[in-house]
N, C-alpha and C. Protein backbone atom coordinates (compact mmCIF):
# COMPACT_ATOMS: atom_id res chain seq x y z
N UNK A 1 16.66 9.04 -3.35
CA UNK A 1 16.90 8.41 -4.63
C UNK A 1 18.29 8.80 -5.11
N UNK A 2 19.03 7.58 -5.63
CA UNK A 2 20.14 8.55 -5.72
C UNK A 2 20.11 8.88 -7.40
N UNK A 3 21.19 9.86 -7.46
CA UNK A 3 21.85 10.78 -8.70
C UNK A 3 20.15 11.65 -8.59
N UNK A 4 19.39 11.66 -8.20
CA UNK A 4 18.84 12.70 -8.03
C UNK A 4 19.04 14.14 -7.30
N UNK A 5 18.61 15.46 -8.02
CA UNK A 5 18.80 16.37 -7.24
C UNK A 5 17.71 17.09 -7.21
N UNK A 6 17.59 18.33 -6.63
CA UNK A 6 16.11 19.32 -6.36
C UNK A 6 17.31 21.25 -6.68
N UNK A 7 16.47 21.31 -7.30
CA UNK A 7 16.96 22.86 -7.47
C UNK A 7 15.61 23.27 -7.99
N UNK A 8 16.26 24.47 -8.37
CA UNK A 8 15.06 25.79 -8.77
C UNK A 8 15.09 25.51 -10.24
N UNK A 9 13.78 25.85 -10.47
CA UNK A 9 12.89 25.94 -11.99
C UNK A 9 14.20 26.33 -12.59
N UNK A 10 14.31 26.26 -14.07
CA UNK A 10 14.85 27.20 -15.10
C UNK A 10 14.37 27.26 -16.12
N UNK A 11 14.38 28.22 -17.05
CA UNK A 11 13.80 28.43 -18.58
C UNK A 11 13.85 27.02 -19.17
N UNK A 12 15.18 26.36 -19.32
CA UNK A 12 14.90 24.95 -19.88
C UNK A 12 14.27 23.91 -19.68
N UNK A 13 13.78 24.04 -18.08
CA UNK A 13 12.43 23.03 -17.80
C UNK A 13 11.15 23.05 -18.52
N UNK A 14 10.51 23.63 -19.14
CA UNK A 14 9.72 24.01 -19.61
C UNK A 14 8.81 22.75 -20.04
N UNK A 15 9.40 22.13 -21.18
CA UNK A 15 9.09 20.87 -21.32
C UNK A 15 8.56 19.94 -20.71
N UNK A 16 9.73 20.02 -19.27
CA UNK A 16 9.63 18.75 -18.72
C UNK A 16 8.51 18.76 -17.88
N UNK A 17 8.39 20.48 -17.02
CA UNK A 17 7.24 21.07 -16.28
C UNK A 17 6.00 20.57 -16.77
N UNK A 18 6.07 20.98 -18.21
CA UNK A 18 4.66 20.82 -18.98
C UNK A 18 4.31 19.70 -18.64
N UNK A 19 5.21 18.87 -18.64
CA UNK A 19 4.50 17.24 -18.99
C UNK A 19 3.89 16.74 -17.76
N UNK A 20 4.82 17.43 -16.64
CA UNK A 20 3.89 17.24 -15.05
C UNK A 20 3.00 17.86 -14.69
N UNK A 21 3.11 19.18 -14.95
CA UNK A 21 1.83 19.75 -14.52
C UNK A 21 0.57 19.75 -15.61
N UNK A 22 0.59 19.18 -16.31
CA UNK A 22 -0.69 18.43 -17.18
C UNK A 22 -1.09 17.37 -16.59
N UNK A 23 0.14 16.94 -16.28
CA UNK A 23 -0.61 15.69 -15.49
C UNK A 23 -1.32 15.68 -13.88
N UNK A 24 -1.09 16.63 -13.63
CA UNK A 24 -1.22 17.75 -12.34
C UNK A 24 -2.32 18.15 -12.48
N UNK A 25 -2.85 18.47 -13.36
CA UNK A 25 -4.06 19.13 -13.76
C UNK A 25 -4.93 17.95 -13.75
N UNK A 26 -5.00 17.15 -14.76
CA UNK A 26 -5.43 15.74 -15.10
C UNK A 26 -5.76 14.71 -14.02
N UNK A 27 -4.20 14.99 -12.67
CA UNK A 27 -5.02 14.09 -11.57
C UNK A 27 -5.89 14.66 -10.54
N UNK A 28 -6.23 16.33 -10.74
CA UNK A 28 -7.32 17.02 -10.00
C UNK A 28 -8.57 17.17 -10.88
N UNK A 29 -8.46 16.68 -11.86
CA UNK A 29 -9.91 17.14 -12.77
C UNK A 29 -9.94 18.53 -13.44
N UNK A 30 -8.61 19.22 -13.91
CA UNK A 30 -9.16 20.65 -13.75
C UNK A 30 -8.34 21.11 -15.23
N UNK A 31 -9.14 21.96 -15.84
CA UNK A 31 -9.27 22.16 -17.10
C UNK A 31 -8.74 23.79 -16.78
N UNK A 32 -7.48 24.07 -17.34
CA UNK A 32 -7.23 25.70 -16.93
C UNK A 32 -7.17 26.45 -17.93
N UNK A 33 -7.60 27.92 -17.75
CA UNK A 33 -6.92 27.90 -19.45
C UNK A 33 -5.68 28.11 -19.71
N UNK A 34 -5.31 28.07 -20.87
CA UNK A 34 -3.76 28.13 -21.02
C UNK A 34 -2.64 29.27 -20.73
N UNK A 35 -3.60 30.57 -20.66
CA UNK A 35 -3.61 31.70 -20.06
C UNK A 35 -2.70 31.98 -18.87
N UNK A 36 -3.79 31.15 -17.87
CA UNK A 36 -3.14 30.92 -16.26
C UNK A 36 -1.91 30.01 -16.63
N UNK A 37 -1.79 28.86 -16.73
CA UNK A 37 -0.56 28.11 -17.17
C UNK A 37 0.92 28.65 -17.78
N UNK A 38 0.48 29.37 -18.73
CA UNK A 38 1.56 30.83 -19.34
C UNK A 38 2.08 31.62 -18.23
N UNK A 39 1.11 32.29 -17.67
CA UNK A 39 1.31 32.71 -16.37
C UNK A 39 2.16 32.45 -15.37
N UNK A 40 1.63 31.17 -14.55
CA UNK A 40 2.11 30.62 -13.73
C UNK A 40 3.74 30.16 -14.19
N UNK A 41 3.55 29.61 -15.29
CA UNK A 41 5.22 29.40 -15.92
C UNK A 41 6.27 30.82 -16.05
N UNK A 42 5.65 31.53 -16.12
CA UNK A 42 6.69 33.39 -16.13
C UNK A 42 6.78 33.26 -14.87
N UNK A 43 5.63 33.50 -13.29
CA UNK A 43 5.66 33.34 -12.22
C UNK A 43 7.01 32.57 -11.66
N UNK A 44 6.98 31.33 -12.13
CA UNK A 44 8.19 30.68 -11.51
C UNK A 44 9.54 31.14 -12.21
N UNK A 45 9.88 31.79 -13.16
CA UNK A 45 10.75 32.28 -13.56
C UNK A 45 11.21 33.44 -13.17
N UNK A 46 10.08 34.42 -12.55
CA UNK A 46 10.43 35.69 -11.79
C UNK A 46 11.27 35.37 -10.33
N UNK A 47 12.07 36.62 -9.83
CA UNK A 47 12.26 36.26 -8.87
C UNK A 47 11.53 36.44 -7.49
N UNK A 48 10.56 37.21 -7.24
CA UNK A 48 9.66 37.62 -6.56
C UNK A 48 8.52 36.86 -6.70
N UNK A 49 8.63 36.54 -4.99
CA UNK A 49 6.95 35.58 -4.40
C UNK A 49 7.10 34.45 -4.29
N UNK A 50 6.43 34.29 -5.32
CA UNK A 50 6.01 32.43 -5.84
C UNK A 50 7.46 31.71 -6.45
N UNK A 51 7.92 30.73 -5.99
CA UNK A 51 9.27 30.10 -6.29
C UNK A 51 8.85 28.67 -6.41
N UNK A 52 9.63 27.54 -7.34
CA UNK A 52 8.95 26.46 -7.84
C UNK A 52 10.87 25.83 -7.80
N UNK A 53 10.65 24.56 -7.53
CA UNK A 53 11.77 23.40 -7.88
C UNK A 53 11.58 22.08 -8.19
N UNK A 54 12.07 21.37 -8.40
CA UNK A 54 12.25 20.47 -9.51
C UNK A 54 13.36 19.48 -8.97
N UNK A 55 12.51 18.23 -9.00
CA UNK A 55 13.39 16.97 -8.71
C UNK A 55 13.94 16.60 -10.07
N UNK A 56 15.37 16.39 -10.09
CA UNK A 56 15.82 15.88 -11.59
C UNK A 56 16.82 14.81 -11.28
N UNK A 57 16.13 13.55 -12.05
CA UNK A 57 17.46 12.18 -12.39
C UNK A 57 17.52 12.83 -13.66
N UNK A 58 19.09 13.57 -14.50
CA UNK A 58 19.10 14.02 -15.48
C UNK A 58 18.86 12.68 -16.82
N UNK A 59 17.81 12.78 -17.65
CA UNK A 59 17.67 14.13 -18.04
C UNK A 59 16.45 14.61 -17.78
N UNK A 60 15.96 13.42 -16.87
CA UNK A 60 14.22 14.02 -16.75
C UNK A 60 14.22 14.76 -15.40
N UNK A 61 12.88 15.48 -15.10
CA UNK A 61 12.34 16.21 -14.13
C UNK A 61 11.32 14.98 -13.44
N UNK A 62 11.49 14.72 -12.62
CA UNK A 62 11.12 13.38 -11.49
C UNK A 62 9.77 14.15 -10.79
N UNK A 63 9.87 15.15 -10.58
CA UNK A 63 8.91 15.80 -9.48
C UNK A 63 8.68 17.46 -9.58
N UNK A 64 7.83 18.00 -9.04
CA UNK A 64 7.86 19.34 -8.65
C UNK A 64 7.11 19.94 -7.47
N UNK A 65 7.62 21.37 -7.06
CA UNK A 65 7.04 22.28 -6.25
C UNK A 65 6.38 23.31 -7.22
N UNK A 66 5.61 24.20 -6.15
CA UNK A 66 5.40 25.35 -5.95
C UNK A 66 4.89 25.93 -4.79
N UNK A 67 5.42 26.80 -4.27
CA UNK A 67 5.01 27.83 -3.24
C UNK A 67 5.33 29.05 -3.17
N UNK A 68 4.86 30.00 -2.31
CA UNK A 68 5.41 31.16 -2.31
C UNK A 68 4.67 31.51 -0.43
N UNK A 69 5.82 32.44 -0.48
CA UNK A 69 5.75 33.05 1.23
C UNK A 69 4.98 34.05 1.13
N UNK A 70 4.31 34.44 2.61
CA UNK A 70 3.18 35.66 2.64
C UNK A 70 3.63 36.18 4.25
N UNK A 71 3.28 37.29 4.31
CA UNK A 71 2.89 37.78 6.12
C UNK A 71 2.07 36.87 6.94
N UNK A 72 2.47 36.43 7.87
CA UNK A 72 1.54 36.53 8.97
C UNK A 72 1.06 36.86 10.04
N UNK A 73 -0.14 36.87 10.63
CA UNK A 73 -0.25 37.64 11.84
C UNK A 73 -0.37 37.28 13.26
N UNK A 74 -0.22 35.90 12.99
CA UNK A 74 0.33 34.81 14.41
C UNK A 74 1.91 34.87 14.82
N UNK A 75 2.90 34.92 13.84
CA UNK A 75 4.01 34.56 14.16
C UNK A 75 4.86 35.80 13.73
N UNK A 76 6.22 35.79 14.10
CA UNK A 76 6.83 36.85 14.05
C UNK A 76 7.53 36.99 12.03
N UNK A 77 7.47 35.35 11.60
CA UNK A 77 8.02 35.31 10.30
C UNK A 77 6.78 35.16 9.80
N UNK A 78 6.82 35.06 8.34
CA UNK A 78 6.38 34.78 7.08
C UNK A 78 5.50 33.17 7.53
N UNK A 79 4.89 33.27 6.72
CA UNK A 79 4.74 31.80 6.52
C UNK A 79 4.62 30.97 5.14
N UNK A 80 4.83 30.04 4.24
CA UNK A 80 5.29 29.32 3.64
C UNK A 80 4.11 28.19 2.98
N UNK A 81 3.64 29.26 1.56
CA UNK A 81 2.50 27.97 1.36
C UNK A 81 3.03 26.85 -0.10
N UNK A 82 2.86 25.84 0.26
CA UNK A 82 2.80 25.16 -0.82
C UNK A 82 2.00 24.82 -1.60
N UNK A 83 1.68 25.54 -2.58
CA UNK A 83 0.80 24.84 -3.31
C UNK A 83 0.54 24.00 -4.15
N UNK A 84 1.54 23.62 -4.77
CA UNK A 84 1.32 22.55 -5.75
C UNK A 84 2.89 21.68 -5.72
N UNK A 85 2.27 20.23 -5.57
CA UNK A 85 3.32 19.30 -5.58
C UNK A 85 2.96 18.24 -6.46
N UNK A 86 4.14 17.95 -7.22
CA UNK A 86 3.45 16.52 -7.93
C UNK A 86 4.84 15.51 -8.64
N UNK A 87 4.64 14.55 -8.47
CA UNK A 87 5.68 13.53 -8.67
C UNK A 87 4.93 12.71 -9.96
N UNK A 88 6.20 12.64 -10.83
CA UNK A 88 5.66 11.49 -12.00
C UNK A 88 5.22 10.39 -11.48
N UNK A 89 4.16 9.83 -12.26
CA UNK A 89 3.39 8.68 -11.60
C UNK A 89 4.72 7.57 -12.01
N UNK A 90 5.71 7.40 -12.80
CA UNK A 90 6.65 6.07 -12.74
C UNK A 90 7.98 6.62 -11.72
N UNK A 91 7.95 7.40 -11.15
CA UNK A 91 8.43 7.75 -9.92
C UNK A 91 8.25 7.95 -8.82
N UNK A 92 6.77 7.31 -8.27
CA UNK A 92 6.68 7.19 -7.82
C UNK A 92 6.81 6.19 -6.52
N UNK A 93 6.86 6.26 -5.01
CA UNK A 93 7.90 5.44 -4.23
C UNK A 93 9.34 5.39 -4.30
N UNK A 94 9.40 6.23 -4.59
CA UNK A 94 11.18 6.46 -4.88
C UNK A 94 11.62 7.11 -4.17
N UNK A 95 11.35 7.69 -3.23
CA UNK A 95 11.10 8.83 -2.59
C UNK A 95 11.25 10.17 -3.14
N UNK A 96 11.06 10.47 -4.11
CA UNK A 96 10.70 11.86 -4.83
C UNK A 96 10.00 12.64 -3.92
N UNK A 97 8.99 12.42 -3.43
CA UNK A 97 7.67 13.24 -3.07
C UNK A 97 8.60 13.54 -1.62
N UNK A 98 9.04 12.74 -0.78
CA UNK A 98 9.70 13.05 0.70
C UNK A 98 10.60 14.07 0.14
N UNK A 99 11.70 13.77 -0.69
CA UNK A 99 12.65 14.86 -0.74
C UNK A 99 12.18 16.21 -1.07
N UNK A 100 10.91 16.37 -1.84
CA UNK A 100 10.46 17.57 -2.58
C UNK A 100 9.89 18.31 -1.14
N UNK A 101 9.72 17.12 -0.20
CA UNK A 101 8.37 17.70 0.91
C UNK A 101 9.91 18.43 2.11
N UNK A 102 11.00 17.46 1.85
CA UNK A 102 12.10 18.28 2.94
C UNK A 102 12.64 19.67 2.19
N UNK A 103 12.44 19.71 0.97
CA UNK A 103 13.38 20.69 0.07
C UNK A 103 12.43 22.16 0.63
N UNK A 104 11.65 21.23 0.56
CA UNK A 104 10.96 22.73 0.90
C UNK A 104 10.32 23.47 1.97
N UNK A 105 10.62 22.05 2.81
CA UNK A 105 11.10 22.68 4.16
C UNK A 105 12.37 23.82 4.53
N UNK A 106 13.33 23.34 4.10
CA UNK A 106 14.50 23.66 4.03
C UNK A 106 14.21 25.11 3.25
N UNK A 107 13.79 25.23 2.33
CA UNK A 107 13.69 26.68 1.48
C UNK A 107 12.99 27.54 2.65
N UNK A 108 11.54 27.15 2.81
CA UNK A 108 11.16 28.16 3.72
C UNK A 108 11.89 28.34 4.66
N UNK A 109 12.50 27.78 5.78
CA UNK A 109 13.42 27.88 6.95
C UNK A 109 14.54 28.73 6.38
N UNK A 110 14.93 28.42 4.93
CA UNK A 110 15.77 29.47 4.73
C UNK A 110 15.41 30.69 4.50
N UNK A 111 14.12 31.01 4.19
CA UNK A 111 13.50 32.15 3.70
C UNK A 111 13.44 33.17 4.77
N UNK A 112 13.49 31.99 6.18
CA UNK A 112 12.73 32.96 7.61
C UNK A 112 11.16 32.51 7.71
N UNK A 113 11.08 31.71 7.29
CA UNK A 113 9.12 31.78 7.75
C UNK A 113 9.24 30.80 9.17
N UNK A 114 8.47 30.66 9.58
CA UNK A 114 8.04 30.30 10.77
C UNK A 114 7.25 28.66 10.60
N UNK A 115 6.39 29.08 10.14
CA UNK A 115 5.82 27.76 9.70
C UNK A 115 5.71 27.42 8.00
N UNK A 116 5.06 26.10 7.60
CA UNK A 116 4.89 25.41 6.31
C UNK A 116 3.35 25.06 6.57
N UNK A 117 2.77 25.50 5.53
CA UNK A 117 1.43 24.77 4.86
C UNK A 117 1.05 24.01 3.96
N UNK A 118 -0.24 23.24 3.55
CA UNK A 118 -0.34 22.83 2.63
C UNK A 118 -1.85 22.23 2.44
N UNK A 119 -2.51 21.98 1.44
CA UNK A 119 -3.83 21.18 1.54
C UNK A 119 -3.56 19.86 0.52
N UNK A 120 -4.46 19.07 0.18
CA UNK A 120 -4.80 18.14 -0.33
C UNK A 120 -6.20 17.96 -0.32
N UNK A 121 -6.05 16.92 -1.08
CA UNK A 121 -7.70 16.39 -1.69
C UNK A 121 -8.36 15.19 -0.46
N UNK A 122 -9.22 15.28 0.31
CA UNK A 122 -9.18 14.37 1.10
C UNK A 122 -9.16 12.41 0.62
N UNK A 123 -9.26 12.74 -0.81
CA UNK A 123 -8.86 11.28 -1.39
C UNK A 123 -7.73 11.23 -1.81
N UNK A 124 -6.79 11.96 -1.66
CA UNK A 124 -5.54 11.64 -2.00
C UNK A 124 -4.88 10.96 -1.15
N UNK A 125 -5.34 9.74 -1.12
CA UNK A 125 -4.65 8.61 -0.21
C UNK A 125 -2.89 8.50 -0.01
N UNK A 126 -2.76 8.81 -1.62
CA UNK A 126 -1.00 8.47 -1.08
C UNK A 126 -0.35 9.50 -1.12
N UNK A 127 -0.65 10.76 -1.62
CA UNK A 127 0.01 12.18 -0.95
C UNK A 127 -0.24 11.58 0.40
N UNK A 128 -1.82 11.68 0.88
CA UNK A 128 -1.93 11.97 2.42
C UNK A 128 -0.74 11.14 3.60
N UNK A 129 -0.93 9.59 2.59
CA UNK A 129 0.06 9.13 3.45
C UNK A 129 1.83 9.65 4.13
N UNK A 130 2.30 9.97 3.15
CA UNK A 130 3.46 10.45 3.04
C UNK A 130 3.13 11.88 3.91
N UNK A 131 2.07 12.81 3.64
CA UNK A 131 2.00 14.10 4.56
C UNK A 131 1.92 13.62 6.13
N UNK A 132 1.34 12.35 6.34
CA UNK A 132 0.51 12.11 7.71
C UNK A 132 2.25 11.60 8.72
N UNK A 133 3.14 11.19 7.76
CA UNK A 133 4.26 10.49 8.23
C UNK A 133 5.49 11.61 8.38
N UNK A 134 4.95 13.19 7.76
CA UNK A 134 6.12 14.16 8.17
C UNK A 134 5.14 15.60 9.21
N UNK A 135 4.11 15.75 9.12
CA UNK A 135 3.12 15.85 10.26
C UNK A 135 1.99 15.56 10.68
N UNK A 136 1.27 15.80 11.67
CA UNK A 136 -0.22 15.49 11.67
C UNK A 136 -0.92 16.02 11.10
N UNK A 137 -2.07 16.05 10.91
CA UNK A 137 -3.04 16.48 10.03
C UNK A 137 -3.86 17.36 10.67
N UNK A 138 -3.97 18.80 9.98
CA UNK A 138 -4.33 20.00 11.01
C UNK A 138 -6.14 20.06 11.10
N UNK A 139 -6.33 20.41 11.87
CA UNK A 139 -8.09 20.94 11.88
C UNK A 139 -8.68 22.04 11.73
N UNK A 140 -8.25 22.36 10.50
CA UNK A 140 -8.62 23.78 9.58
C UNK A 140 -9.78 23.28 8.58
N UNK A 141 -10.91 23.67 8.14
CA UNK A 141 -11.81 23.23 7.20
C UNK A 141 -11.32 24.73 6.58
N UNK A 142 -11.01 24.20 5.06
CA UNK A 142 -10.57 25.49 4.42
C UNK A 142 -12.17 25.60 3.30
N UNK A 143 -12.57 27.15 2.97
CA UNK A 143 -13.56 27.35 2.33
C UNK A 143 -12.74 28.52 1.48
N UNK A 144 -13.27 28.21 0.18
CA UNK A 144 -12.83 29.14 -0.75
C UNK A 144 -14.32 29.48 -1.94
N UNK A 145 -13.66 31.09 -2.35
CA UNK A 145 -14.89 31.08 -3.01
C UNK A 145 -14.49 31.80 -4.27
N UNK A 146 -14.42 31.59 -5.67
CA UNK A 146 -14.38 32.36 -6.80
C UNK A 146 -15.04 33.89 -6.84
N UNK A 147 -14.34 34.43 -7.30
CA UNK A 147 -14.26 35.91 -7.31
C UNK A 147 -14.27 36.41 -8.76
C-alpha cells in the first residue's frame, strides 16, 4: 500500500491501538477485563519480550502486531510467536495484513529466531487465506487450559 509504513508501537498510539484492538476483541467474542488490556498496552511499551507494530497511512494506524520471542528446544535460535494480528476492517485488501505478516518476519529473523508461529480461528476464512498463501498450514492441534 503505498505512503504506508510499519514501525514499533509508541506512547502516542494509544488511541489508535484502542480502536483496533477492541475491535480485535469484538471479532473473537472476547470480553477482557480492562486490567489485562492496561497491561498488555505497558507490555508493548516495555522493551523486554513482547514487542507490537503498527501499520500507519498517517494519520491513522491501518493494522497491528503482537509477538514476542521465547527459547526453544528444537532449534538452535529462539522462536517467534505471534500473537495477535489485526487489520482495520476498511483496510482491508490493501495489503495491510501481507505487509504486517512480512514485517514480522523480518523482525524475528532480525531477532535470531529460527522459526515464526502463529494460530487462528479455524473460521477465519480470510486471515486463513492470506496465511495459507505465505505458508502451509501446520498439523499441530493446539490445547490450552486456564489456570
Amino acid at each position: 500500500m503505498k505512503d504506508m509504513m510499519i514501525r514499533d508501537i509508541e506512547a502516542a498510539d494509544y488511541a489508535g491501538w484502542r480502536r483496533l484492538w477492541d475491535g480485535y476483541l469484538t471479532f473473537y467474542r472476547q470480553d477482557l477485563p480492562e486490567a489485562v488490556t492496561a497491561r498488555t498496552w505497558a507490555r508493548l511499551l516495555e522493551t523486554a519480550g513482547i514487542f507490537g507494530r503498527v501499520a500507519v497511512r498517517a494519520p491513522e494506524i491501518l493494522g497491528f502486531y503482537i509477538a514476542f520471542t521465547h527459547p526453544a528446544t528444537w532449534v538452535m535460535g529462539e522462536d517467534c510467536y505471534l500473537e495477535d494480528l489485526f487489520v482495520d476492517p476498511e483496510a482491508r485488501g490493501l495489503g495491510v495484513g501481507r505487509a504486517l505478516m512480512a514485517d514480522v518476519q523480518a523482525v524475528a529473523q532480525a531477532k535470531g529466531c529460527a522459526r515464526l508461529y502463529w494460530h487462528t480461528d479455524i473460521g477465519n476464512v480470510r486471515a486463513r487465506a492470506l496465511y495459507d498463501s505465505i505458508t502451509p498450514v501446520g498439523d499441530v492441534v493446539r490445547y490450552r487450559m486456564a489456570l
